[in-house]
N, C-alpha and C. Protein backbone atom coordinates (compact mmCIF):
# COMPACT_ATOMS: atom_id res chain seq x y z
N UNK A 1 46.53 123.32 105.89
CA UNK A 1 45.27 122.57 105.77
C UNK A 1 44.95 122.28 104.31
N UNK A 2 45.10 123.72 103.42
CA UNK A 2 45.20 123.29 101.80
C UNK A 2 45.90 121.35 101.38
N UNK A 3 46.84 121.77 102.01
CA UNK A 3 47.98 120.41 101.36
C UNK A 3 47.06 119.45 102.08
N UNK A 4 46.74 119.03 103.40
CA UNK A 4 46.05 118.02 103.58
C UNK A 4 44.84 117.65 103.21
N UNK A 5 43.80 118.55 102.94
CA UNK A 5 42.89 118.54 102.13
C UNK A 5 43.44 117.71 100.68
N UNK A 6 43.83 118.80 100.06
CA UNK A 6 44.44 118.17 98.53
C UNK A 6 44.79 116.72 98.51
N UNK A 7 45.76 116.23 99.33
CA UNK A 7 46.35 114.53 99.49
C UNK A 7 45.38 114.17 99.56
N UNK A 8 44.02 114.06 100.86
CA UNK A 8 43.42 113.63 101.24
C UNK A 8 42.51 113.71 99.77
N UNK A 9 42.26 114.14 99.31
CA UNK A 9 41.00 114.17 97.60
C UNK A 9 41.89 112.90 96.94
N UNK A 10 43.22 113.21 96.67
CA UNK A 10 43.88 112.53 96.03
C UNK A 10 44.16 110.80 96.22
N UNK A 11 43.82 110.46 97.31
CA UNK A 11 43.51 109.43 98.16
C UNK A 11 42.21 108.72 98.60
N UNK A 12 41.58 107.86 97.81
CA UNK A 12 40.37 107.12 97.95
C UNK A 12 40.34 106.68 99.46
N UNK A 13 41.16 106.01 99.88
CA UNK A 13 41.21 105.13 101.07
C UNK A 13 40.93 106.52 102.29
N UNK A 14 41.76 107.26 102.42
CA UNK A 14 41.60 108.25 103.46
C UNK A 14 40.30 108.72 103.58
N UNK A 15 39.92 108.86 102.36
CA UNK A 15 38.36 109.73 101.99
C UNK A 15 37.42 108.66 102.67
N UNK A 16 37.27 107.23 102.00
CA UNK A 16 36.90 106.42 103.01
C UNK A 16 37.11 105.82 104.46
N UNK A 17 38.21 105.76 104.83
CA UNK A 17 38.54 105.40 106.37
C UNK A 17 38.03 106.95 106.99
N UNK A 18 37.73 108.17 106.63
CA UNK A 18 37.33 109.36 107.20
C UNK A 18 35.89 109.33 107.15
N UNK A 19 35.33 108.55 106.48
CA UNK A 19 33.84 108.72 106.27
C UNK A 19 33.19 107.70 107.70
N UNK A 20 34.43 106.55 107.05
CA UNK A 20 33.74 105.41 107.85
C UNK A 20 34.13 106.01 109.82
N UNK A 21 34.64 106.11 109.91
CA UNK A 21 35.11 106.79 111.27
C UNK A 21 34.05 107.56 111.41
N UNK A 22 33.81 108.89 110.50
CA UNK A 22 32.64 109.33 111.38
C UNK A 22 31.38 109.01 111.42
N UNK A 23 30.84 108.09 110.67
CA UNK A 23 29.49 107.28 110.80
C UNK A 23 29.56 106.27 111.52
N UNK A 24 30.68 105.72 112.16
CA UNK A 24 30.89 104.82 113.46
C UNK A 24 30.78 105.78 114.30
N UNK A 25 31.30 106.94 114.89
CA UNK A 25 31.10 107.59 115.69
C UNK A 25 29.60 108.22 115.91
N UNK A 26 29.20 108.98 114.92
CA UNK A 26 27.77 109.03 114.62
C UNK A 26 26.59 108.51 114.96
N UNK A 27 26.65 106.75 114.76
CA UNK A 27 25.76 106.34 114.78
C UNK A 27 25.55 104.98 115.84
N UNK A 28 27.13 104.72 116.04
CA UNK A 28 27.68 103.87 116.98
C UNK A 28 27.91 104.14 118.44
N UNK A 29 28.53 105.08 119.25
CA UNK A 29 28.84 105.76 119.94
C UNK A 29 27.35 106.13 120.74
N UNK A 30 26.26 107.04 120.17
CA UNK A 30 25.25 107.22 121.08
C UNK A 30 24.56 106.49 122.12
N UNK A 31 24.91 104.96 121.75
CA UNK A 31 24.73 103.59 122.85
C UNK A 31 25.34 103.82 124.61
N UNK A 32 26.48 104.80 124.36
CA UNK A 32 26.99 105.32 125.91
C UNK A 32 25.91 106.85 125.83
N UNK A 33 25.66 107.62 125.10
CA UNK A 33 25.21 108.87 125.71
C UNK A 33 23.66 108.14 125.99
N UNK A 34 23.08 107.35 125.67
CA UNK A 34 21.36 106.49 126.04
C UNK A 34 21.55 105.31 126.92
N UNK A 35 22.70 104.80 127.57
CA UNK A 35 23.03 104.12 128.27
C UNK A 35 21.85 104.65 129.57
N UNK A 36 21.93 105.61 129.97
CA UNK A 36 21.16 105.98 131.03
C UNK A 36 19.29 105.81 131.15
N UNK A 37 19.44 106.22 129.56
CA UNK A 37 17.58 106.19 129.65
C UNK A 37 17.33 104.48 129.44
N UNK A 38 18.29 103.95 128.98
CA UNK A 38 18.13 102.11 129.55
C UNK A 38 18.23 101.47 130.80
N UNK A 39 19.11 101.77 131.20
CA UNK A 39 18.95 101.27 132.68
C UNK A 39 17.78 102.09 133.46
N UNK A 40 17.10 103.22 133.23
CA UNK A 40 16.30 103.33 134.09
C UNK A 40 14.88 103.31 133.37
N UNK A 41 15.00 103.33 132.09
CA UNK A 41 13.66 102.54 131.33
C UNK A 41 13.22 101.72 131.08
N UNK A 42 14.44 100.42 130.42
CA UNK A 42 14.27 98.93 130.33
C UNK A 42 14.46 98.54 131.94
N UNK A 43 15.17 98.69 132.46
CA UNK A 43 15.64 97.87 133.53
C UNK A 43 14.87 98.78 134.84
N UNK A 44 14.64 99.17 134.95
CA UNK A 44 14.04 100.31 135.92
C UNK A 44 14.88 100.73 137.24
N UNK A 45 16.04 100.90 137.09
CA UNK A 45 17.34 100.70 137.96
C UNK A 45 17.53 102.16 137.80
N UNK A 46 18.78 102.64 139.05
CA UNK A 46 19.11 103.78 139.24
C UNK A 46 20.47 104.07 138.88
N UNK A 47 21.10 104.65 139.82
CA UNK A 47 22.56 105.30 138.81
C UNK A 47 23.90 104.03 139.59
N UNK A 48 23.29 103.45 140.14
CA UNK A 48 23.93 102.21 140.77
C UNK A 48 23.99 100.84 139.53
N UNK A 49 22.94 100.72 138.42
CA UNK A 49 23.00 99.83 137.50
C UNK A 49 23.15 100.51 136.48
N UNK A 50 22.73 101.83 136.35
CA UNK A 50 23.67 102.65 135.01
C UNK A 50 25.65 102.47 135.51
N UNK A 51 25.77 102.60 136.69
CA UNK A 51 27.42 102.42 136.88
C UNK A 51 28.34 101.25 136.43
N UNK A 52 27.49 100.23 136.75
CA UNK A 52 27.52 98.71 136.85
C UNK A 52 27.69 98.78 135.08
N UNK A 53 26.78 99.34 134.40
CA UNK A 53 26.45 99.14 132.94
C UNK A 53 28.03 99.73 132.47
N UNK A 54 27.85 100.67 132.89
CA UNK A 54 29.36 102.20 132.15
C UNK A 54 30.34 100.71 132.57
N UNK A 55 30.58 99.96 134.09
CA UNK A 55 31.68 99.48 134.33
C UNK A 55 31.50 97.84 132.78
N UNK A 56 30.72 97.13 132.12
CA UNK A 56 30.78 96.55 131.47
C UNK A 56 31.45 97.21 130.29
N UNK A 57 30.83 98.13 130.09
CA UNK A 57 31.44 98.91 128.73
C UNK A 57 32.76 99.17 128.83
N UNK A 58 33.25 100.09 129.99
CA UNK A 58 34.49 99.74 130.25
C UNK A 58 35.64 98.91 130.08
N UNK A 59 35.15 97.71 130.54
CA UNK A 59 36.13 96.37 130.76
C UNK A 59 35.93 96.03 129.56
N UNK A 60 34.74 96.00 128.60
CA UNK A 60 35.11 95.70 126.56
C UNK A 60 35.78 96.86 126.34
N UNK A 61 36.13 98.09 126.63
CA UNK A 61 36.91 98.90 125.85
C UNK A 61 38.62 98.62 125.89
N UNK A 62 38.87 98.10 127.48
CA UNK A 62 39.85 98.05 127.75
C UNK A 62 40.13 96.65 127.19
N UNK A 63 39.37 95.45 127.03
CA UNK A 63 40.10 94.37 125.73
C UNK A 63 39.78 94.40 124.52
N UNK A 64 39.08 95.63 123.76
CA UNK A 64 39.57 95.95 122.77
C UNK A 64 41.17 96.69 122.37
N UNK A 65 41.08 97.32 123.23
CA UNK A 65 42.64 98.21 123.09
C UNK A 65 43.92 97.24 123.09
N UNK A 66 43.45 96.05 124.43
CA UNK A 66 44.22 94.86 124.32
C UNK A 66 44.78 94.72 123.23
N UNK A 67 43.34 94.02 122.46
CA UNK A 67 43.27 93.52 120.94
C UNK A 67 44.11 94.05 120.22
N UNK A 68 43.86 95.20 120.04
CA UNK A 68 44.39 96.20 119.23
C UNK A 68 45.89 96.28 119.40
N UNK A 69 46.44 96.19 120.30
CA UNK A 69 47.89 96.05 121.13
C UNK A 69 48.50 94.80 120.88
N UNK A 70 47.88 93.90 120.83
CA UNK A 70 48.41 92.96 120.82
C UNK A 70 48.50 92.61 118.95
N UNK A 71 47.25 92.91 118.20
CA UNK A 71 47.16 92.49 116.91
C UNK A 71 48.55 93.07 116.19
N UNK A 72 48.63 94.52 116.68
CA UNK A 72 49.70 95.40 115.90
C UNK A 72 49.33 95.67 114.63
N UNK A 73 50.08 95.76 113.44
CA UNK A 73 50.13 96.14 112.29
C UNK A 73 50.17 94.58 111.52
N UNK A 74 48.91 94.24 111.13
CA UNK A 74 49.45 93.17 110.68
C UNK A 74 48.07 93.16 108.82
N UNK A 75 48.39 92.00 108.03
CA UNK A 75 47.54 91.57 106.63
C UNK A 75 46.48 92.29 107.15
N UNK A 76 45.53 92.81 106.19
CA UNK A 76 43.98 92.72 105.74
C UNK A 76 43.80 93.36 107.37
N UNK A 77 44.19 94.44 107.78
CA UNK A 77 43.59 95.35 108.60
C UNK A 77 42.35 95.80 108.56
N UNK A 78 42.26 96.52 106.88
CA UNK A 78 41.21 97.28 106.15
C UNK A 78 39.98 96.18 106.33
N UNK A 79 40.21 95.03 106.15
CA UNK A 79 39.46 93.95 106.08
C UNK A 79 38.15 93.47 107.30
N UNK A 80 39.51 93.77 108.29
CA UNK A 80 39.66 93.54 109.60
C UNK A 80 38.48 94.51 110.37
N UNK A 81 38.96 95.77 110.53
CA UNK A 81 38.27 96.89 110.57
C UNK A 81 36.34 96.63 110.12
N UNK A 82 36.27 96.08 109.51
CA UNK A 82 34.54 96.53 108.39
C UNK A 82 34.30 94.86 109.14
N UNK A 83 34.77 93.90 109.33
CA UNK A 83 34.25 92.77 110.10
C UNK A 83 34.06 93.20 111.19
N UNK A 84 34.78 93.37 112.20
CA UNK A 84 34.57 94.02 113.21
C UNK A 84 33.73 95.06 113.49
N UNK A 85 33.20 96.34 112.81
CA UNK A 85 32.19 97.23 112.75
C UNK A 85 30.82 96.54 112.33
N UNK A 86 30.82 95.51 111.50
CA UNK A 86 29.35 94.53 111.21
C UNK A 86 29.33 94.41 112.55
N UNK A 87 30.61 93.21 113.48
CA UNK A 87 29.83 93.02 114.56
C UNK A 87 29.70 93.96 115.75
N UNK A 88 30.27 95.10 115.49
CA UNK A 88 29.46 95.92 116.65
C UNK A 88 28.08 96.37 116.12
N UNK A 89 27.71 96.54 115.29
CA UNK A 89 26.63 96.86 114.63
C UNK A 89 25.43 95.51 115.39
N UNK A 90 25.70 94.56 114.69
CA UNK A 90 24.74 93.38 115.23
C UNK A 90 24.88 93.59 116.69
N UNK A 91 25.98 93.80 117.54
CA UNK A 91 25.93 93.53 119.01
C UNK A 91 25.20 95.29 119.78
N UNK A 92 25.12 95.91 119.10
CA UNK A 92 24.36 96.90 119.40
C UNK A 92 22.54 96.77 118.67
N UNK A 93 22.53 96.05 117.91
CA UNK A 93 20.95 95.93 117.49
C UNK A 93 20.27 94.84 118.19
N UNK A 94 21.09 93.73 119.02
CA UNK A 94 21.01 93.27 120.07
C UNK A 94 20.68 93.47 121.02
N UNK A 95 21.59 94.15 121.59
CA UNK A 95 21.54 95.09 122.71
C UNK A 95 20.15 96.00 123.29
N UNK A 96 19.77 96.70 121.84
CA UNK A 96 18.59 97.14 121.71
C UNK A 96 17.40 96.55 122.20
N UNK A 97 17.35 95.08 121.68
CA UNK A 97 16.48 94.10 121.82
C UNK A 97 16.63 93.46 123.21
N UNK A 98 17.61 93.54 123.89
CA UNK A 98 17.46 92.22 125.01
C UNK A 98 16.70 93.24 126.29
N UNK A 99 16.38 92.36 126.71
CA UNK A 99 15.01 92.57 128.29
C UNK A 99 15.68 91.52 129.35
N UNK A 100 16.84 91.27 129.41
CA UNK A 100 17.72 90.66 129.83
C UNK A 100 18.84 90.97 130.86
N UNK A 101 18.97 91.42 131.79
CA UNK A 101 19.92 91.81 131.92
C UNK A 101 21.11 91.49 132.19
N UNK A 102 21.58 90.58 132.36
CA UNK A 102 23.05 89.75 132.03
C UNK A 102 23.23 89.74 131.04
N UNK A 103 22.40 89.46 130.01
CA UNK A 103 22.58 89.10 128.74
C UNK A 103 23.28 91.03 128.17
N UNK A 104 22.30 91.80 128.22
CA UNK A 104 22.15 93.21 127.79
C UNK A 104 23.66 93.66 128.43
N UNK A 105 24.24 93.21 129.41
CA UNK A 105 25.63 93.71 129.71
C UNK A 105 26.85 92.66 129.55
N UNK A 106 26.57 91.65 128.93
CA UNK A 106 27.27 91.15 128.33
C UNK A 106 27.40 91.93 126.73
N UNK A 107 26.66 91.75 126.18
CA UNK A 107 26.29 92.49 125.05
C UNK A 107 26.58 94.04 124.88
N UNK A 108 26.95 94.51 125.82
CA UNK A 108 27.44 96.02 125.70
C UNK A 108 28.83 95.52 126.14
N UNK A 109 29.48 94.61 127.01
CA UNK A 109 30.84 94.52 126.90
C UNK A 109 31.23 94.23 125.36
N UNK A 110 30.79 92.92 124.66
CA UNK A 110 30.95 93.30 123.39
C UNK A 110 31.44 93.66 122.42
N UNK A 111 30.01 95.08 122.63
CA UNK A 111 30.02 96.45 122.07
C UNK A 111 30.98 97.19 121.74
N UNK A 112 31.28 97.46 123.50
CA UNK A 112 32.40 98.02 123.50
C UNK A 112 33.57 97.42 123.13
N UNK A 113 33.71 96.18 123.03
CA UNK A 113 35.62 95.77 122.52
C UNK A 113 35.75 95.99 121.10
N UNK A 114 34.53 95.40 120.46
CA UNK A 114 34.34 95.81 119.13
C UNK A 114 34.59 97.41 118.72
N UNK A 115 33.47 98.15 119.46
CA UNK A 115 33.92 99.52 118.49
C UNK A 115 35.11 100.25 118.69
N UNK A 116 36.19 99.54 120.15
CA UNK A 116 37.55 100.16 119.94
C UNK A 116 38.49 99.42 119.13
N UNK A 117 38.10 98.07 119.01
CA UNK A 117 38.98 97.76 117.87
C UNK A 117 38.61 98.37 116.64
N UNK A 118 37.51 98.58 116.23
CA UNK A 118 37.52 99.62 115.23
C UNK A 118 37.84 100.46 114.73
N UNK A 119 37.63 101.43 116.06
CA UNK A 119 37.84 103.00 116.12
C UNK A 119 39.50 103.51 115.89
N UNK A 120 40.26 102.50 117.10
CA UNK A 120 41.77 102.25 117.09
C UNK A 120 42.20 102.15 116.05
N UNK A 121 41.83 100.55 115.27
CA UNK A 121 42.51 100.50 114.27
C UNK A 121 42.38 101.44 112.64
N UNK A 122 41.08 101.81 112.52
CA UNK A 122 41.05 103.16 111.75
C UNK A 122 41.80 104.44 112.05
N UNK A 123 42.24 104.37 113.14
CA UNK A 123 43.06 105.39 113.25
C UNK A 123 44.28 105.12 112.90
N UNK A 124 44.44 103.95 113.35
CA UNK A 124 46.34 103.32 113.00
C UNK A 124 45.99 103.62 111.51
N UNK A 125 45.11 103.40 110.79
CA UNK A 125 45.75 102.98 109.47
C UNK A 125 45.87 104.26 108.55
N UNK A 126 45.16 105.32 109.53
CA UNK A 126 44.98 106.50 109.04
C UNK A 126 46.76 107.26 108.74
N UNK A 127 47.17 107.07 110.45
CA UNK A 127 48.64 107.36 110.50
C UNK A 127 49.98 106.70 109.86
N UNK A 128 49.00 104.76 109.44
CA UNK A 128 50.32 104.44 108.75
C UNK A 128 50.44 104.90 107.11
N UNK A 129 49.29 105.24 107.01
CA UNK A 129 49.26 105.42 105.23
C UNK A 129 49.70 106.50 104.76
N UNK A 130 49.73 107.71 106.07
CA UNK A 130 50.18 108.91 105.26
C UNK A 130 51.40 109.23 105.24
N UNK A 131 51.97 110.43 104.30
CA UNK A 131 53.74 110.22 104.51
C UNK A 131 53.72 111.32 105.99
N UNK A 132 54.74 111.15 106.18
CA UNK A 132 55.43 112.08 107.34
C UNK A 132 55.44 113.41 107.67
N UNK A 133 55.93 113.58 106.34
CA UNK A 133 55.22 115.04 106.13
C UNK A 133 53.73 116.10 106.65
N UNK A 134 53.41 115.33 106.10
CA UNK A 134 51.70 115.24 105.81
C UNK A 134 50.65 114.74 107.01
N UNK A 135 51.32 114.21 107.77
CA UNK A 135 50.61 112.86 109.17
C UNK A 135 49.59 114.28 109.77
N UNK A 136 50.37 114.95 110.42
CA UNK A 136 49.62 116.14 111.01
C UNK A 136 48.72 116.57 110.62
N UNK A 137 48.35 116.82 109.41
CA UNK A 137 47.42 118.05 108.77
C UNK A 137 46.63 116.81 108.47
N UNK A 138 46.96 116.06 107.84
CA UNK A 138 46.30 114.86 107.65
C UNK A 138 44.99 114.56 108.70
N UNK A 139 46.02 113.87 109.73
CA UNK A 139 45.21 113.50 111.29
C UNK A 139 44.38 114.09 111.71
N UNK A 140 44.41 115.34 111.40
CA UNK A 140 43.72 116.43 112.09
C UNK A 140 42.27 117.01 111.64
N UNK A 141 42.60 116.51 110.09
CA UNK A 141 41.27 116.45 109.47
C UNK A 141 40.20 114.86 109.79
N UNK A 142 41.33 114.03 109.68
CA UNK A 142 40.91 112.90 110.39
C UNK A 142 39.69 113.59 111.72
N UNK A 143 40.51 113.83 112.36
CA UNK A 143 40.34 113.48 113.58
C UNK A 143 39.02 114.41 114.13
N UNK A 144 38.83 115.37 113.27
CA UNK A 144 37.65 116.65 113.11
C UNK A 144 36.61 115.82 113.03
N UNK A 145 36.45 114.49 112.03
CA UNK A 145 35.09 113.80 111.49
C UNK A 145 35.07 113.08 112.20
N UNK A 146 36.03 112.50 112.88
CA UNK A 146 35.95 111.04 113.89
C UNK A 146 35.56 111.70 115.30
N UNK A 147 35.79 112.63 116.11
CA UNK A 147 35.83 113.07 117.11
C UNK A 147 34.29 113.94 117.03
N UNK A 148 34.20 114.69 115.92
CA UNK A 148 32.91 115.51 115.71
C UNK A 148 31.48 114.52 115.70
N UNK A 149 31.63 113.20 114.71
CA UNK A 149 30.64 112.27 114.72
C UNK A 149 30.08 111.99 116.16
N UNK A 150 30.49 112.09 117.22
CA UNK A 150 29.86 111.18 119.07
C UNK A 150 28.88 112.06 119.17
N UNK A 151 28.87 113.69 119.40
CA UNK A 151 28.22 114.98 119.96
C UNK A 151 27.55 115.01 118.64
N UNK A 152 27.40 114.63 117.58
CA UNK A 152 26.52 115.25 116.48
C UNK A 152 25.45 113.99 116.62
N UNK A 153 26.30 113.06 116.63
CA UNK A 153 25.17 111.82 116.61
C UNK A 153 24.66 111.54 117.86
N UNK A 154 25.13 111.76 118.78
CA UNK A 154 24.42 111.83 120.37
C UNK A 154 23.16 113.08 120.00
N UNK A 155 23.68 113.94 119.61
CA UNK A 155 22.00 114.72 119.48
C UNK A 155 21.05 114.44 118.65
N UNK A 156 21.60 113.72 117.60
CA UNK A 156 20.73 113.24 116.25
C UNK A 156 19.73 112.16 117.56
N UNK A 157 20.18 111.77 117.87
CA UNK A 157 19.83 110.10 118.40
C UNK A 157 19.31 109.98 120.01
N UNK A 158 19.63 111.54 120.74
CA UNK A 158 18.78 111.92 121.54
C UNK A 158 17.56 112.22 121.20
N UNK A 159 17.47 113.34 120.34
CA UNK A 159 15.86 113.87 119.83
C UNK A 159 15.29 112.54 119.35
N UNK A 160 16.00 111.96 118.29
CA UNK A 160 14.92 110.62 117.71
C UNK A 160 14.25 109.89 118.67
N UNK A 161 15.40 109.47 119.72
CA UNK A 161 14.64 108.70 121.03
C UNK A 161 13.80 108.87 121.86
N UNK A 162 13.50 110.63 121.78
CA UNK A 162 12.77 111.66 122.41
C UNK A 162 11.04 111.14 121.98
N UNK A 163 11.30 110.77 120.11
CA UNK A 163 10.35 110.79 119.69
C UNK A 163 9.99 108.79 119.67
N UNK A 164 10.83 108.29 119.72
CA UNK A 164 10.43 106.80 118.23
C UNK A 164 11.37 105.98 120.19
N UNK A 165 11.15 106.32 120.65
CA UNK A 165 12.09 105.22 121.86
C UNK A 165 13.27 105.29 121.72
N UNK A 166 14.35 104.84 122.97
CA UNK A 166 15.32 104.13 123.18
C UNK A 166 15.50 102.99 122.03
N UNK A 167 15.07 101.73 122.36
CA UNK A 167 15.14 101.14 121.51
C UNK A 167 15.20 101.05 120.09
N UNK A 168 14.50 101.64 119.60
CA UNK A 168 14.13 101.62 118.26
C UNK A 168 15.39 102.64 117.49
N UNK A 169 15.52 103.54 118.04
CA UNK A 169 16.59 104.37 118.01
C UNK A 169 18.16 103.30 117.51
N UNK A 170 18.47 103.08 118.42
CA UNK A 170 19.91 101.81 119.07
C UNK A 170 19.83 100.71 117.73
N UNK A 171 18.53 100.47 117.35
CA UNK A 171 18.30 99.30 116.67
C UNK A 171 18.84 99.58 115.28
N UNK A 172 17.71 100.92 114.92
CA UNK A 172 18.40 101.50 113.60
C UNK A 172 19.51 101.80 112.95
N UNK A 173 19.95 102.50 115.11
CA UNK A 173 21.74 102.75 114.54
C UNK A 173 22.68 101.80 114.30
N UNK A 174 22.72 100.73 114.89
CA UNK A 174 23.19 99.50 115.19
C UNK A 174 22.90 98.73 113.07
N UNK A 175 21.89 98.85 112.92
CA UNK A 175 21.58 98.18 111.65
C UNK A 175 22.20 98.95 110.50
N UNK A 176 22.55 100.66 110.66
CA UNK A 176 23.13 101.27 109.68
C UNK A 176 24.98 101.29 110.09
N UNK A 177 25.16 100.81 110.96
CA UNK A 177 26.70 100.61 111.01
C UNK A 177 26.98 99.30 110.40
N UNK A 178 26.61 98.18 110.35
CA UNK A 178 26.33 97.17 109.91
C UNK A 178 26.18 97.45 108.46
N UNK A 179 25.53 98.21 108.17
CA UNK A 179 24.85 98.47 106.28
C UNK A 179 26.40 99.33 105.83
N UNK A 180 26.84 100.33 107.16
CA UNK A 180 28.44 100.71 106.61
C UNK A 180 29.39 100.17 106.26
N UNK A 181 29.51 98.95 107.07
CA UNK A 181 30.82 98.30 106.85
C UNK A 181 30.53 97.10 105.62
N UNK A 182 29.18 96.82 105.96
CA UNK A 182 28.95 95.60 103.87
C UNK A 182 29.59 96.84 102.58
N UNK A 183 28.43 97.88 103.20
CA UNK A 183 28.97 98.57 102.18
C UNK A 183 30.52 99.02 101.34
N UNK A 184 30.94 99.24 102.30
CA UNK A 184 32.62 99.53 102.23
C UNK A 184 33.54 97.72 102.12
N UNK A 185 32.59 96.76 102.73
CA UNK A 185 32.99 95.44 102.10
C UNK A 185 32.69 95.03 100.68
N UNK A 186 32.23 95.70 100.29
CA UNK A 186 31.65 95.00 99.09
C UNK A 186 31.88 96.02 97.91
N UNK A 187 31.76 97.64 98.31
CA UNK A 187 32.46 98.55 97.50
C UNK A 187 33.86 98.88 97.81
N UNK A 188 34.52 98.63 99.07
CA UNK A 188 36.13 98.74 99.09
C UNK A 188 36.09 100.13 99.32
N UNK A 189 36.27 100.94 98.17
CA UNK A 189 37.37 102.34 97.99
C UNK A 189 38.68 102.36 98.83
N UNK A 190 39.42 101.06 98.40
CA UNK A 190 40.55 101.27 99.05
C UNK A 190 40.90 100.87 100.27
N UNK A 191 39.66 100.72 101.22
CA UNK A 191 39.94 100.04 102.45
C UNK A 191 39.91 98.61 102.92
N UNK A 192 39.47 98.04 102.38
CA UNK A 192 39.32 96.31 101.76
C UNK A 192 40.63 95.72 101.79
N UNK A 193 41.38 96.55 100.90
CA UNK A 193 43.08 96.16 100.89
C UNK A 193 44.20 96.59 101.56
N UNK A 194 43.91 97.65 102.56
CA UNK A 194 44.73 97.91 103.53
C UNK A 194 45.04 96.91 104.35
C-alpha cells in the first residue's frame, strides 16, 4: 500500500481522477438512494412508479456502458470524462426541478448514461495510466474513494433532505458536480490531457 500511495503523490492526474471519482460518487449517486422519497413525494406514487423510475435509470446505465464499449480508448478521454460529468450534473439539477413526469424519467435515463460514462471511463483511465506493476495497489486505493463516496454521500444527502427537502438537496448536488468538472476543466491537474 506504501508503494501505491507513494506513485499515487507522485502523480497529479491519479490524485485528481481519485478526487473526482469520489465527489461524483458523493454527490452524484444519492439521486438512486432519494429516488424513493420522489416518486412518493413529487409524484405521489407507490413502489410500482419508484420501479418504473429504478427501470429508466437502468436502461441509461446500460447505454452508458454501451457508450463506453463502444467509445474504447480513444483522444481527450480526460476531456471527455469532465463534459460528460457537467452534463450529469445539469441533468440531475433538472431532474430536481421537473413536476413532470415523463419528462423527470426521461431525465433520470439521462442521468444515468451520463454518470456511467463517467464513472467507467474514470476508471479505464485509472487502469490505463498505471504501470503493471503497480495497477493493483493502485486500483484499490482508487477504488476505496470511488466506491466509499455512494454510502458517505447517501447519508450526507439523506439527513440534508431530512432537513432542506428532496429537491433542494438533488439541486445542490447536481450544481456541485457541475462546479467539479469546470473546475478540473479549467484547472486540469492532469486530467484535461488524458
Amino acid at each position: 500500500m506504501r508503494g501505491g500511495f507513494s506513485y499515487m503523490k507522485r502523480e497529479p492526474a491519479l490524485v485528481a481522477l481519485t478526487v473526482l471519482a469520489c465527489l461524483t460518487t458523493f454527490l452524484g449517486l444519492p439521486l438512486t438512494t432519494l429516488l424513493p422519497v420522489v416518486a412518493r413525494d413529487i409524484f405521489h406514487g407507490d413502489a410500482a412508479l419508484y420501479s418504473k423510475m429504478m427501470a429508466f435509470a437502468g436502461a441509461g446505465s446500460v447505454l452508458g456502458a454501451l457508450i463506453v464499449a463502444w467509445l474504447g480508448r480513444h483522444t481527450h478521454m480526460g476531456r471527455t470524462v469532465l463534459l460528460v460529468q457537467l452534463a450529469f450534473g445539469i441533468f440531475v439539477v433538472a431532474f430536481s426541478q421537473s413536476r413532470v413526469l415523463w419528462l423527470s424519467e426521461v431525465l433520470l435515463f439521462f442521468a444515468a448514461a451520463t454518470v456511467m460514462v463517467a464513472t467507467a471511463s474514470t476508471t479505464s483511465l485509472v487502469q490505463l495510466i498505471v504501470p503493471d506493476h503497480l495497477r493493483g495497489r493502485v486500483v484499490s486505493i482508487y477504488m476505496v474513494a470511488f466506491r466509499g463516496g455512494m454510502p458517505l454521500g447517501s447519508l450526507a444527502s439523506g439527513y440534508a433532505a431530512s432537513l432542506a427537502g428532496v429537491p433542494i438537496v438533488l439541486a445542490v448536488n447536481g450544481t456541485l458536480v457541475s462546479i467539479v468538472a469546470l473546475y478540473f476543466l479549467a484547472k486540469s491537474h492532469g486530467v484535461r490531457e488524458l
